[in-house]
N, C-alpha and C. Protein backbone atom coordinates (compact mmCIF):
# COMPACT_ATOMS: atom_id res chain seq x y z
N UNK A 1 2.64 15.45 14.29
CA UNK A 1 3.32 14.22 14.70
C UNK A 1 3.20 13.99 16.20
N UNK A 2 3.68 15.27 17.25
CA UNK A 2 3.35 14.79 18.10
C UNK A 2 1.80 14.18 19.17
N UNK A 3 1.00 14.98 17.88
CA UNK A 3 -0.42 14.35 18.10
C UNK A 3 -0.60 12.76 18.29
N UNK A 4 -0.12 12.29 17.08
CA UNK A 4 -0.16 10.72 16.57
C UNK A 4 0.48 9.93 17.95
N UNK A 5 1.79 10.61 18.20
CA UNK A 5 2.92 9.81 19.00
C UNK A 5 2.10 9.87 20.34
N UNK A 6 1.11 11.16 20.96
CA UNK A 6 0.50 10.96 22.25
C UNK A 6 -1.05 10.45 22.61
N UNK A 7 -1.25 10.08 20.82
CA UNK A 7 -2.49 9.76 21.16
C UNK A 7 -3.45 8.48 22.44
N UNK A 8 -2.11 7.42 22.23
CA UNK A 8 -2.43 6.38 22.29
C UNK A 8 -1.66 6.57 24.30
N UNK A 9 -1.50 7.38 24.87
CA UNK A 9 -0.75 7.44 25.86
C UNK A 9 -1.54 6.53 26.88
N UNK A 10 -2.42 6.96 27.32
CA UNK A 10 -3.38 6.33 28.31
C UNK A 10 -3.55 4.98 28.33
N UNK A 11 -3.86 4.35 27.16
CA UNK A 11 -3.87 2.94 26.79
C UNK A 11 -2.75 2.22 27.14
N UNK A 12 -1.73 2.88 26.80
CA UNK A 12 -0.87 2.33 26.88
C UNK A 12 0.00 2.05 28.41
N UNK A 13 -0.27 2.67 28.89
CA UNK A 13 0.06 2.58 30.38
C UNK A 13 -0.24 1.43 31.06
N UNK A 14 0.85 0.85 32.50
CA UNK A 14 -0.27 0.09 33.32
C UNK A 14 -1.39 -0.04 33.64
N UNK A 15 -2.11 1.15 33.48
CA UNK A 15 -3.45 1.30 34.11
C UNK A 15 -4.02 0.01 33.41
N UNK A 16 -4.07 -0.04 32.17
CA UNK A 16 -5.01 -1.10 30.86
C UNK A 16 -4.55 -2.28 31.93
N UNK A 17 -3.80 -2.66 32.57
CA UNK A 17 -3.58 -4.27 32.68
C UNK A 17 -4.69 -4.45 34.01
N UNK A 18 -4.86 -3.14 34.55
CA UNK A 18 -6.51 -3.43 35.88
C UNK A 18 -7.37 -4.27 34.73
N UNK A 19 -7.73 -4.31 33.64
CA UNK A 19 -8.98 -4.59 32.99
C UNK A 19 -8.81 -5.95 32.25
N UNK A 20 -7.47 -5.82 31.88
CA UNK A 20 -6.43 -6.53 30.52
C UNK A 20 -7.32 -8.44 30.91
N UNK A 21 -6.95 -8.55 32.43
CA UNK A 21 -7.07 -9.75 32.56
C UNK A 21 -7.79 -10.61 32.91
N UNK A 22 -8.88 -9.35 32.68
CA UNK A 22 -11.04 -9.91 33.02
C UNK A 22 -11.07 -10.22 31.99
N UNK A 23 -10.56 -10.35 30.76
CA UNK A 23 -10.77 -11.25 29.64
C UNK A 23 -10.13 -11.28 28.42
N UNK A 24 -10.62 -12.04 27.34
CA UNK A 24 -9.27 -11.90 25.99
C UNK A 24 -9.77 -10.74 25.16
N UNK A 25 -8.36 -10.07 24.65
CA UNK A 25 -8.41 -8.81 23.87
C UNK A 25 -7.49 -9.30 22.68
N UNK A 26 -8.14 -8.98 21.60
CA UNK A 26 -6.84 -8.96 20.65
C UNK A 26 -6.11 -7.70 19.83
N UNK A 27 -6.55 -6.56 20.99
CA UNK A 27 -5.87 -5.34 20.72
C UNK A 27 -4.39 -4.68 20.28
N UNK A 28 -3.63 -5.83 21.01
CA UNK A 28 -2.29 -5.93 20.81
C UNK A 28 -1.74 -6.54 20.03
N UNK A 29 -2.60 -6.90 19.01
CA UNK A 29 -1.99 -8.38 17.67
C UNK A 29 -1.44 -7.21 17.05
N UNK A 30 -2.04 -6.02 16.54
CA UNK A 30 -1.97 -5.12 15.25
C UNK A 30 -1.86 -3.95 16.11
N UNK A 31 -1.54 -2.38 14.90
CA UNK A 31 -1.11 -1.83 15.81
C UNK A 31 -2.21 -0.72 15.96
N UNK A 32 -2.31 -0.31 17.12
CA UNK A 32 -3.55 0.83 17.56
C UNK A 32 -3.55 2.12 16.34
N UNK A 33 -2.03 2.41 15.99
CA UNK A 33 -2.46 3.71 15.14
C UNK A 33 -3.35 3.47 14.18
N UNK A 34 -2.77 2.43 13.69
CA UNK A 34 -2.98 2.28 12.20
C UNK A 34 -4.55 1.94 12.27
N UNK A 35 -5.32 1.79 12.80
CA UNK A 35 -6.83 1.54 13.43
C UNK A 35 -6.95 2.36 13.24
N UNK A 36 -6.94 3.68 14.20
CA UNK A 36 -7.14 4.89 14.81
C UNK A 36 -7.12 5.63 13.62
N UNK A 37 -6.02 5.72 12.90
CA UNK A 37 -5.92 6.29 11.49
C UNK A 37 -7.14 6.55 10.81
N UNK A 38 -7.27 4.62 10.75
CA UNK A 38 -8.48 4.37 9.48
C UNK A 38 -9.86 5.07 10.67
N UNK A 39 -9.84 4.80 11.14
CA UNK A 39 -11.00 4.96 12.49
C UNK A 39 -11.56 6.51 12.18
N UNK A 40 -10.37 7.57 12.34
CA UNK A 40 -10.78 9.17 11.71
C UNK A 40 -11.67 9.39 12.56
N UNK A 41 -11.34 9.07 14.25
CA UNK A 41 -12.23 10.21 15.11
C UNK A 41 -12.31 11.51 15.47
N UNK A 42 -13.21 12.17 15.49
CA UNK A 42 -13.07 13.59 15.31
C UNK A 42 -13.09 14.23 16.83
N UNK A 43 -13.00 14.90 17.77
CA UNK A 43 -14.05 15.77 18.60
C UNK A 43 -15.46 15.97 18.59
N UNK A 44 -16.00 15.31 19.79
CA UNK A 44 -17.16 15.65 19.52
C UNK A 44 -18.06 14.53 18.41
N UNK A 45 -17.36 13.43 18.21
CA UNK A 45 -18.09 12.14 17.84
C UNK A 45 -18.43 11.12 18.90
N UNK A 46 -19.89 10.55 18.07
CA UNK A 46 -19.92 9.40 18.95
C UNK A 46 -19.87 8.31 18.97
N UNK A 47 -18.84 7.28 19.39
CA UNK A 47 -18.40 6.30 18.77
C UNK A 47 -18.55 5.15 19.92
N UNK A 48 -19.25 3.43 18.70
CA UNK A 48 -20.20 3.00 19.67
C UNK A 48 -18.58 2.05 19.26
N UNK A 49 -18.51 1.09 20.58
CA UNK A 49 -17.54 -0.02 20.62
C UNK A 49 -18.48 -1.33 20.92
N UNK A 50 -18.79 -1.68 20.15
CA UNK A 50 -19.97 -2.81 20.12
C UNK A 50 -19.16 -4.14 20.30
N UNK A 51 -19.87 -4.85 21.49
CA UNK A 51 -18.72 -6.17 22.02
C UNK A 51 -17.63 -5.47 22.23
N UNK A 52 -17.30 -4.57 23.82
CA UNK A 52 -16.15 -4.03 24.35
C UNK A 52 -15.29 -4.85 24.64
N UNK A 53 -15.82 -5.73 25.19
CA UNK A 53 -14.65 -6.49 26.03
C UNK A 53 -14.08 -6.05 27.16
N UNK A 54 -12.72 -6.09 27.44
CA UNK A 54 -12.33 -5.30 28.10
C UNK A 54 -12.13 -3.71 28.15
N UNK A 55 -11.89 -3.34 26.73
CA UNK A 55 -12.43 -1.94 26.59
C UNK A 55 -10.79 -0.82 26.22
N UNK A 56 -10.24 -1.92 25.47
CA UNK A 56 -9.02 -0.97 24.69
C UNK A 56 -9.26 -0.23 23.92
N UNK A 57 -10.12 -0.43 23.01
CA UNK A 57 -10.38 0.29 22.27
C UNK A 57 -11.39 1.82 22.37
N UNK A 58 -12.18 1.61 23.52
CA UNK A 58 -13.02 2.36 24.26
C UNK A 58 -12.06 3.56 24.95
N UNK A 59 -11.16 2.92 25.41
CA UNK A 59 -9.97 3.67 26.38
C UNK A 59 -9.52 4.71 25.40
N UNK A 60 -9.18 4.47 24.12
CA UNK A 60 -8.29 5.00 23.21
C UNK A 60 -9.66 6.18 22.04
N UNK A 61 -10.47 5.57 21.76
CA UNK A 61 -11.30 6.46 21.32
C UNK A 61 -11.96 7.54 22.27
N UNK A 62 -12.07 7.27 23.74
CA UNK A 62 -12.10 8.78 24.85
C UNK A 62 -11.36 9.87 24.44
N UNK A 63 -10.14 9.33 24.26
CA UNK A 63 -9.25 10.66 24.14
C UNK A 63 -9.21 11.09 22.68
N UNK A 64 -9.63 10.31 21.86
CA UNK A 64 -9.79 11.11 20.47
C UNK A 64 -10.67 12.04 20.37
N UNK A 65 -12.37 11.42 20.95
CA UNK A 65 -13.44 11.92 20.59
C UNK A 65 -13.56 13.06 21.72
N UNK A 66 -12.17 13.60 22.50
CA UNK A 66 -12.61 14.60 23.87
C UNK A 66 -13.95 14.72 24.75
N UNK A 67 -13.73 15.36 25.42
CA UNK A 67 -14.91 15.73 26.34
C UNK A 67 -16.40 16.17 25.76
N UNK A 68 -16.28 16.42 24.18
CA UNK A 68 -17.26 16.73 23.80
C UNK A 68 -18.02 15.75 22.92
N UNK A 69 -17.59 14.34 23.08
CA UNK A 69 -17.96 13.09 22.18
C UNK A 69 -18.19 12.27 23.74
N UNK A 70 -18.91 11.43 22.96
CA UNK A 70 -19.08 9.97 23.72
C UNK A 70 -18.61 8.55 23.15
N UNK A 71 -18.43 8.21 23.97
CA UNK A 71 -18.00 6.34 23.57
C UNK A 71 -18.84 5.79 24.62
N UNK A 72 -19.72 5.09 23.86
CA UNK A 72 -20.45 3.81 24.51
C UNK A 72 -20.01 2.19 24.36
N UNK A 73 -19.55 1.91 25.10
CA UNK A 73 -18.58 0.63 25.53
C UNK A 73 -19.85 0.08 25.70
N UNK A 74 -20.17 -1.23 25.10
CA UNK A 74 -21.33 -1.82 25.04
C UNK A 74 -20.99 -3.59 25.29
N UNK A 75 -21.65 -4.59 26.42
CA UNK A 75 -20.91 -5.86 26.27
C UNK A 75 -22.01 -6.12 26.87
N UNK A 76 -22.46 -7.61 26.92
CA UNK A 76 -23.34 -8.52 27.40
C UNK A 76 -22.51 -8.97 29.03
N UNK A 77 -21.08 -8.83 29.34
CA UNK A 77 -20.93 -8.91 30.62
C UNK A 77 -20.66 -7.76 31.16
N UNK A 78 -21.27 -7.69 32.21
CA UNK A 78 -21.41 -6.49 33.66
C UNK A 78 -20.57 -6.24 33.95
N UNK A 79 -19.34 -7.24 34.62
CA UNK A 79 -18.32 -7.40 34.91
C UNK A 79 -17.62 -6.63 34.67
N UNK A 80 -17.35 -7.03 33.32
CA UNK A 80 -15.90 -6.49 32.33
C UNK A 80 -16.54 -4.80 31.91
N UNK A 81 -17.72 -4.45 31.86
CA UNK A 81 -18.20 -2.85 31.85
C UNK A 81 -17.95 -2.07 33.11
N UNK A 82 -18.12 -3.18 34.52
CA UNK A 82 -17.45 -2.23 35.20
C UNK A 82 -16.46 -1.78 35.61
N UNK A 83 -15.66 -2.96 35.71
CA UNK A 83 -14.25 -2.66 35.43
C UNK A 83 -13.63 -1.69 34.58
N UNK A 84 -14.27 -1.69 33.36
CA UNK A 84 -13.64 -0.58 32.05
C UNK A 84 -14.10 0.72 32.94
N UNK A 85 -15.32 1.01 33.34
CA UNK A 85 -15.92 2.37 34.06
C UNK A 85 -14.30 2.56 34.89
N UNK A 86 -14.04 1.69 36.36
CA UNK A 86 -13.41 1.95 36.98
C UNK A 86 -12.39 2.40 36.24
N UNK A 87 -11.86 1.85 35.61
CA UNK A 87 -10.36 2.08 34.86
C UNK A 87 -10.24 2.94 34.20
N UNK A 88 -11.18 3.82 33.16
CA UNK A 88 -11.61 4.99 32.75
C UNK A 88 -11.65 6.11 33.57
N UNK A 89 -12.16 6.20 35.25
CA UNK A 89 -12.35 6.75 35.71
C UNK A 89 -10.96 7.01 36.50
N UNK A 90 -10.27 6.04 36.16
CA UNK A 90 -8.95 6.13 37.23
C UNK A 90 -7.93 6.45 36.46
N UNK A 91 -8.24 6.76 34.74
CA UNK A 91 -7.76 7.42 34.05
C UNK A 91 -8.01 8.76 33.58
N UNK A 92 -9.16 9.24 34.18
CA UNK A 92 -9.83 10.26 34.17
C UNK A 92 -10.41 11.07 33.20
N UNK A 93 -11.20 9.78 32.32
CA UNK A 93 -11.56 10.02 30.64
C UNK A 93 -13.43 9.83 31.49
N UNK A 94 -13.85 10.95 31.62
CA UNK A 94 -15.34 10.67 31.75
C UNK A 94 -16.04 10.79 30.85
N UNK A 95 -16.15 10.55 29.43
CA UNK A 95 -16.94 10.76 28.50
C UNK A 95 -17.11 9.15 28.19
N UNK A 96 -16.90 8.15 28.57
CA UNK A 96 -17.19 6.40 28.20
C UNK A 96 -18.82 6.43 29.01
N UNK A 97 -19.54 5.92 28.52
CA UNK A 97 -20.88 5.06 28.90
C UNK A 97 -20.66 3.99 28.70
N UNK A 98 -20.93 3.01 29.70
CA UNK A 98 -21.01 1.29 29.49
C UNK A 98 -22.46 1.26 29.60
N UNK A 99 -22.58 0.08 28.39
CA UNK A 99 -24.36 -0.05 28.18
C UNK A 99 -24.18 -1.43 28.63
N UNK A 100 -24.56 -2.26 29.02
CA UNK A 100 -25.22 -3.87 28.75
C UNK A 100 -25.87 -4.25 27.97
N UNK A 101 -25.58 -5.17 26.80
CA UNK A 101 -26.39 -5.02 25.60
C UNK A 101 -25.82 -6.51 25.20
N UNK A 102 -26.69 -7.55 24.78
CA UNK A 102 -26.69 -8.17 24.09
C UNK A 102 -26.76 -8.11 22.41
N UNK A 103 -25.56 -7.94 22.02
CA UNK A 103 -25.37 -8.35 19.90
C UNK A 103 -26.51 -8.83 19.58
N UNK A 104 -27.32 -9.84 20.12
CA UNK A 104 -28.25 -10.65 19.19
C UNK A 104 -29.64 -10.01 19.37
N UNK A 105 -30.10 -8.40 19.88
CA UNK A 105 -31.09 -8.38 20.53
C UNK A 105 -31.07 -6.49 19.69
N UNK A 106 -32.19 -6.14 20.10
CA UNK A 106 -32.00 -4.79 19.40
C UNK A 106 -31.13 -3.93 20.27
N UNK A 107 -30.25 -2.96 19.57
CA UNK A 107 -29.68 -1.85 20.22
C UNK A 107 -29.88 -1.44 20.65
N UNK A 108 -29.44 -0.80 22.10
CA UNK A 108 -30.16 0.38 22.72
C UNK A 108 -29.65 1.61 22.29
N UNK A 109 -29.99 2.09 21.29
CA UNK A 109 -29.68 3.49 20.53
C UNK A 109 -30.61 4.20 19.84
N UNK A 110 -30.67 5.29 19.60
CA UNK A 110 -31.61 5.85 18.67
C UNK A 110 -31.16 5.92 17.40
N UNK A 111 -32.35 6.01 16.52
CA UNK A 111 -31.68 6.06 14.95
C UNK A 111 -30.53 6.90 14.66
N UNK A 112 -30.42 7.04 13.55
CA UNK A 112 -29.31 8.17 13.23
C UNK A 112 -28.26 8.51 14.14
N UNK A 113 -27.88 7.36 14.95
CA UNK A 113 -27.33 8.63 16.91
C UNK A 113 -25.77 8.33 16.94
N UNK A 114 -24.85 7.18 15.92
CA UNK A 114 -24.16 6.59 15.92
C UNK A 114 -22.69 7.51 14.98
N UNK A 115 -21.53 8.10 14.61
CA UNK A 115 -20.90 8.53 14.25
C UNK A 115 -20.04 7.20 13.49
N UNK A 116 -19.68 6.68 14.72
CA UNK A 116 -18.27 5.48 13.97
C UNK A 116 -18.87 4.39 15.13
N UNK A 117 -19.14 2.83 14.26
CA UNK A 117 -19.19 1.47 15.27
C UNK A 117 -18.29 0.96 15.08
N UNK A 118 -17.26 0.06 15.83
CA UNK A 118 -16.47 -0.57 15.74
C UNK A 118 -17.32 -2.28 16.28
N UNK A 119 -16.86 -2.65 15.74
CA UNK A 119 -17.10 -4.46 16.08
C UNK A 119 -15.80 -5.43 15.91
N UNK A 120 -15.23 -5.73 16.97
CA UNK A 120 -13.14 -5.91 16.67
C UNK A 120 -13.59 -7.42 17.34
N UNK A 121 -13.39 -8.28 16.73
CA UNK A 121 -13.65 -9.81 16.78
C UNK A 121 -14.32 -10.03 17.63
N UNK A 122 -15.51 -10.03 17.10
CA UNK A 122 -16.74 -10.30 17.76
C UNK A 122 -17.61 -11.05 16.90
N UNK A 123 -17.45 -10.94 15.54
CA UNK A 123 -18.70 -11.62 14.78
C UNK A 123 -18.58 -12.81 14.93
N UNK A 124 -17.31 -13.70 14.76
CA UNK A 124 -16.85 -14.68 14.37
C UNK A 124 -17.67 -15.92 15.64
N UNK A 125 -17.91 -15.28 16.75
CA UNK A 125 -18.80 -15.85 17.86
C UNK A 125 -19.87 -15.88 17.97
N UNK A 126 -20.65 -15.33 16.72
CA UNK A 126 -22.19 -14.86 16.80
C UNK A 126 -22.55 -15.57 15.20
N UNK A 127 -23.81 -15.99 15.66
CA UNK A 127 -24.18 -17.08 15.21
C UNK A 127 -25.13 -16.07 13.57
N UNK A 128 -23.98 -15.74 12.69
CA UNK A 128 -24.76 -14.68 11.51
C UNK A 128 -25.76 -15.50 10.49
N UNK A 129 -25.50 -16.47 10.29
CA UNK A 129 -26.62 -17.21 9.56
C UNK A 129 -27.96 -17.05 10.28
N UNK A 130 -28.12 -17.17 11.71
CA UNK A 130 -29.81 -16.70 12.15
C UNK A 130 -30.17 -15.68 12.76
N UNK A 131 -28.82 -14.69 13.28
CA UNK A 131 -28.81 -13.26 13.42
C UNK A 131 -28.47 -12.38 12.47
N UNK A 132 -27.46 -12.49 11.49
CA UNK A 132 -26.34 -11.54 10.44
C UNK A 132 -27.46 -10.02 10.29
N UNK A 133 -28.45 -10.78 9.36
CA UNK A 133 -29.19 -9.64 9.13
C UNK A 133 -29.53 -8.69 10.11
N UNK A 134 -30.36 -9.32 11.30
CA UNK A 134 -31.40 -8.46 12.14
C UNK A 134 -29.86 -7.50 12.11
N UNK A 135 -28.42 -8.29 13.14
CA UNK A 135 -27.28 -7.65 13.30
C UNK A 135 -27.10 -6.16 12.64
N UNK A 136 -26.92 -6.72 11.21
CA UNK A 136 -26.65 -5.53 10.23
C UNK A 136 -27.93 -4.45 10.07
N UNK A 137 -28.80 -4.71 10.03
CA UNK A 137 -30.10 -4.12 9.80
C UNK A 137 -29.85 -3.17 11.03
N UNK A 138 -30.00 -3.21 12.03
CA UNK A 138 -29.75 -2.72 13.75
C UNK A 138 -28.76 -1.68 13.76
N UNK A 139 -27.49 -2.14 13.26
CA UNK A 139 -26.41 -0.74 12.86
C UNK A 139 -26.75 -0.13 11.79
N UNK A 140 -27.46 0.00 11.01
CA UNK A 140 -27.71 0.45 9.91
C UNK A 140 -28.72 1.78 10.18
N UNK A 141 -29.77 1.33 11.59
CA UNK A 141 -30.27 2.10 11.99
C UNK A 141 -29.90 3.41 12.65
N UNK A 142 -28.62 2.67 13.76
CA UNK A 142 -28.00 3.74 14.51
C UNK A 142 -27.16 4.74 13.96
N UNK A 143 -26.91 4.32 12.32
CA UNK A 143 -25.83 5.11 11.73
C UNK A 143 -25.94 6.21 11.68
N UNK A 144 -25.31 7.17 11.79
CA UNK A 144 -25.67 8.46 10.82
C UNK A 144 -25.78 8.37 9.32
N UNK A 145 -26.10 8.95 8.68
CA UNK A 145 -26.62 8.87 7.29
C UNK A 145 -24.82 9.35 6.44
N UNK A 146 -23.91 9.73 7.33
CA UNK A 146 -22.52 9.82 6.82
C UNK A 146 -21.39 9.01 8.30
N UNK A 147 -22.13 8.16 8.71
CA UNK A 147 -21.59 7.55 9.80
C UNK A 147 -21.01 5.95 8.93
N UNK A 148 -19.76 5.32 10.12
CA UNK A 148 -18.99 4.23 9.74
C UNK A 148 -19.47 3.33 10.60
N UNK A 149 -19.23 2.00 9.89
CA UNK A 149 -18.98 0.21 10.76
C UNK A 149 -17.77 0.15 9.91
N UNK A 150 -17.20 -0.43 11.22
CA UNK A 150 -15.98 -1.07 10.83
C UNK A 150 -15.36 -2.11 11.61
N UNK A 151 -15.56 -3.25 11.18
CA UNK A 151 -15.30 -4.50 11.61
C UNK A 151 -13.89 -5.51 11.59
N UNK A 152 -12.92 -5.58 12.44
CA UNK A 152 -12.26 -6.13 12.49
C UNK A 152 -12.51 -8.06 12.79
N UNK A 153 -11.48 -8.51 11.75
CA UNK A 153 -12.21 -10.22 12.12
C UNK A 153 -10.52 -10.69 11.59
N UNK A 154 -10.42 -12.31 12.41
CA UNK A 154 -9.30 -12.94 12.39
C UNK A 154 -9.25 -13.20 10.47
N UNK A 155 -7.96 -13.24 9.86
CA UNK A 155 -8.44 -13.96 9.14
C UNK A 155 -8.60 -15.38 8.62
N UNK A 156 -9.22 -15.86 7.31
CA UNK A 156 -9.69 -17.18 7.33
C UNK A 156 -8.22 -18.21 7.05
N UNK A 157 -7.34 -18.00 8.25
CA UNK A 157 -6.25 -18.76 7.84
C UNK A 157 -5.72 -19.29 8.82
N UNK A 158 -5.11 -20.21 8.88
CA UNK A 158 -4.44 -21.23 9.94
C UNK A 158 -3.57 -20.42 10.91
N UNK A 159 -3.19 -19.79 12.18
CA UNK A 159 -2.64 -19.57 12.73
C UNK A 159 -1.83 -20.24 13.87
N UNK A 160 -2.41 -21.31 14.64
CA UNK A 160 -1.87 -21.65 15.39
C UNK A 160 -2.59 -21.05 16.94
N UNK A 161 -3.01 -20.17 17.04
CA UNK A 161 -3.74 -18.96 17.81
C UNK A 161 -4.70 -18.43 17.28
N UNK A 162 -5.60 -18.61 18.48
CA UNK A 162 -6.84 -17.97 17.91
C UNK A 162 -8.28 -18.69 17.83
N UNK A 163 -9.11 -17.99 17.26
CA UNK A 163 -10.56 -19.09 17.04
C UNK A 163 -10.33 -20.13 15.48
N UNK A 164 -10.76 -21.54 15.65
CA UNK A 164 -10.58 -22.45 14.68
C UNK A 164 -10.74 -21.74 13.51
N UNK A 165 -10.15 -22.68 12.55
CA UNK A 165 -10.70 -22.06 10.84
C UNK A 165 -12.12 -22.42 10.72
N UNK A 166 -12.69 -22.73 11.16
CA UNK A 166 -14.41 -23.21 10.59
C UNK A 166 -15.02 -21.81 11.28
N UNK A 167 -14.26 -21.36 12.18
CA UNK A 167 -15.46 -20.18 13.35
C UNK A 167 -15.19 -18.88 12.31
N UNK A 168 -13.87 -19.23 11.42
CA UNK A 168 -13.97 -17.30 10.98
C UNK A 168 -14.27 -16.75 9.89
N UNK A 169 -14.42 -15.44 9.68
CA UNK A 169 -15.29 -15.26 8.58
C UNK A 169 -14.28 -14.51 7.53
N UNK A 170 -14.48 -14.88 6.18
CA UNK A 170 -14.02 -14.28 5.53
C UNK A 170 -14.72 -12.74 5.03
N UNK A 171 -13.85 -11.80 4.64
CA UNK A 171 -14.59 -10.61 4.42
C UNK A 171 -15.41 -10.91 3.56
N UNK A 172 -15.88 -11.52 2.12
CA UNK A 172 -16.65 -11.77 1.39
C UNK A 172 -18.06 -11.65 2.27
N UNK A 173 -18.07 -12.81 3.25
CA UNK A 173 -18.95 -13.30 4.77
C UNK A 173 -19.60 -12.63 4.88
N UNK A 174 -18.80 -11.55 5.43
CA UNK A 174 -18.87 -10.35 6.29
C UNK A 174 -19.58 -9.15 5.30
N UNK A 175 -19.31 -9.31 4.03
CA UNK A 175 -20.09 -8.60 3.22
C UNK A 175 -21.24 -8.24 2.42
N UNK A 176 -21.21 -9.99 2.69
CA UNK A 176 -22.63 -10.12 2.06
C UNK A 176 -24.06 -9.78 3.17
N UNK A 177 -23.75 -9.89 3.67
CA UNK A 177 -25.06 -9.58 5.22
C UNK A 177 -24.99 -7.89 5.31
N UNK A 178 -23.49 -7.22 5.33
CA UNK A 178 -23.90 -6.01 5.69
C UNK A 178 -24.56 -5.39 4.48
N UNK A 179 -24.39 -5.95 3.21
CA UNK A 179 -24.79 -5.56 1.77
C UNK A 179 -25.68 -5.06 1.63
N UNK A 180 -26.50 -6.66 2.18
CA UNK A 180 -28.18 -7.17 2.47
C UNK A 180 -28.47 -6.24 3.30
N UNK A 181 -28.05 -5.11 4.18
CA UNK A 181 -28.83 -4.21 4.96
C UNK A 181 -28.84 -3.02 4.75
N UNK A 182 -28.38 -2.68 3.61
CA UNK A 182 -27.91 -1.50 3.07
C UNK A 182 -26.82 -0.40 3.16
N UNK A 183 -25.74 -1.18 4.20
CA UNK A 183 -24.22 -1.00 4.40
C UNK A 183 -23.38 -1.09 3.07
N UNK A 184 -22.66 -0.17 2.71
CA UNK A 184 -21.96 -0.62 1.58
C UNK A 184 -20.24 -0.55 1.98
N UNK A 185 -19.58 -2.18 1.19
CA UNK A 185 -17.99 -1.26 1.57
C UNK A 185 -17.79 -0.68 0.71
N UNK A 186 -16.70 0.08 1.50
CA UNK A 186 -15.43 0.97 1.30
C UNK A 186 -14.34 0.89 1.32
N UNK A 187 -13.66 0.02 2.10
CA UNK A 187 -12.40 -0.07 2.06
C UNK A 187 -11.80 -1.35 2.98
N UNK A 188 -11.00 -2.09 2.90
CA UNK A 188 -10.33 -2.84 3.52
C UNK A 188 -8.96 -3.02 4.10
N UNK A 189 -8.39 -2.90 5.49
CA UNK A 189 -6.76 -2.89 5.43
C UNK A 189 -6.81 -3.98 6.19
N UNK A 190 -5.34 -4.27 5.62
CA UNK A 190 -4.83 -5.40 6.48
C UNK A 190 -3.83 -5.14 7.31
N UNK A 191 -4.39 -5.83 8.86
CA UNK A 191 -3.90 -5.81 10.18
C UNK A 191 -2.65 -6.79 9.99
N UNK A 192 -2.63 -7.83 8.93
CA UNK A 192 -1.37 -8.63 9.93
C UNK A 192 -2.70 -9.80 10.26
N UNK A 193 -2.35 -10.11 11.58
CA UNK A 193 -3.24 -11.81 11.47
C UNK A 193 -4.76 -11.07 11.33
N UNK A 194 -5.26 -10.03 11.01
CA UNK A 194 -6.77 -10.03 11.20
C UNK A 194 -6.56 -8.93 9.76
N UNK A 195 -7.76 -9.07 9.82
CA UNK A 195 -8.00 -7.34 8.55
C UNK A 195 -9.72 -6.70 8.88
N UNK A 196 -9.65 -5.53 8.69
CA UNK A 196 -10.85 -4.67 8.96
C UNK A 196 -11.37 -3.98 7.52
N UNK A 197 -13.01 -3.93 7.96
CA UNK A 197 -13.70 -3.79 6.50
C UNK A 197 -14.38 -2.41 7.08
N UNK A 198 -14.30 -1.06 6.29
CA UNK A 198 -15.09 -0.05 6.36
C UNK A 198 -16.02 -0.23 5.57
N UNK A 199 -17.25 0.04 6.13
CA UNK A 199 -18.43 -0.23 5.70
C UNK A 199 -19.12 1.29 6.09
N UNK A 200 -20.39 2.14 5.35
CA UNK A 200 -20.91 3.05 5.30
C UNK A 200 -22.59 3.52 4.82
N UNK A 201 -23.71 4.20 5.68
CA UNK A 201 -24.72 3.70 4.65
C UNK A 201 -24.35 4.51 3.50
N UNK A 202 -23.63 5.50 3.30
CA UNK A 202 -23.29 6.38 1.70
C UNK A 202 -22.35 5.32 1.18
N UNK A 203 -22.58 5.16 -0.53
CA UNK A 203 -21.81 4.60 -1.22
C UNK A 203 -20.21 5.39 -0.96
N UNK A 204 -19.28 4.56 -1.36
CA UNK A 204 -18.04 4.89 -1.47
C UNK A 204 -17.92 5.58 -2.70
N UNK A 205 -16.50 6.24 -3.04
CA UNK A 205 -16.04 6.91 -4.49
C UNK A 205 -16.12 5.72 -5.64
């Protein structure tokens, strides 16, 4: 228990608000454990945060995956990667790599090199009808052959907050492309305004 209760310590601190306000996060809609839970980082994994953002989630998988794992915080802005570096570093988690990487372009990873990807509302901005595949095809590569995607997305419902109903995807969406690449799901929970799909290249039970 007191594992669970200190996991999330670092994140949670002032430090996160140096980064918080280089751009929008929706880290705080739902709650970090219950992620983290489903997430099942080990020591010594390497876990890619694809579209960081500001890099909450990056912050919080350091201290799971210890000194002997990596997290590659990966975003198309510079900016917001260096900032996460600084803020990492001023939290004193040196195991984060920030890559610069454009979603729509190939990964910079090697095959097999990937443990757990996270993708936390990011698709819903990327244009999957003329990318989805290459997208899915691309993580499919980096996976490990017992490695996770797991994709958090708003869901397809009126909120009031948030990206329009025409921009979001329903998990069905979201399933049929990773299907098509030889991702299979596994499991689905619901966040509250969003829900996340585990996806795997091994079939599920």
């Amino acid at each position: 228990m007191d594992s669970v209760n200190n996991r999330f310590h670092n994140c949670r601190t002032g430090e996160r608000d140096h980064h918080r306000g280089r751009g929008p996060t929706s880290f705080w809609m739902q709650d970090p454990k219950l992620i983290f839970t489903e997430l099942d980082l080990k020591h010594g994994d390497v876990f890619l945060d694809l579209g960081c953002g500001t890099g909450d989630y990056s912050i919080c998988a350091a201290e799971e995956v210890g000194e002997s794992g990596i997290v590659y915080a990966a975003d198309i802005n510079r900016n917001l990667i260096d900032d996460l570096l600084e803020n990492s570093g001023q939290l004193g988690l040196n195991n984060i790599k920030g890559v610069i990487s454009d979603i729509h372009e190939t990964l910079p990873f090697e095959d097999s090199s990937i443990d757990v990807c996270l993708i936390s509302t990011v698709l819903h901005s990327v244009d999957l009808e003329n990318c989805g595949k290459a997208l899915f095809t691309e993580i499919a590569r980096i996976l490990k052959p017992q490695g996770r995607l797991f994709v958090i997305e708003c869901k397809k419902e009126e909120t009031g907050f948030g990206p329009p109903l025409q921009m979001r995807l329903s998990p069905e969406a979201i399933k049929s492309y990773a299907s098509s690449c030889g991702l299979n799901w596994i499991s689905m929970t619901d966040l509250g305004y969003n829900y996340m799909i585990r996806f795997s290249p091994e079939e599920g039970p």
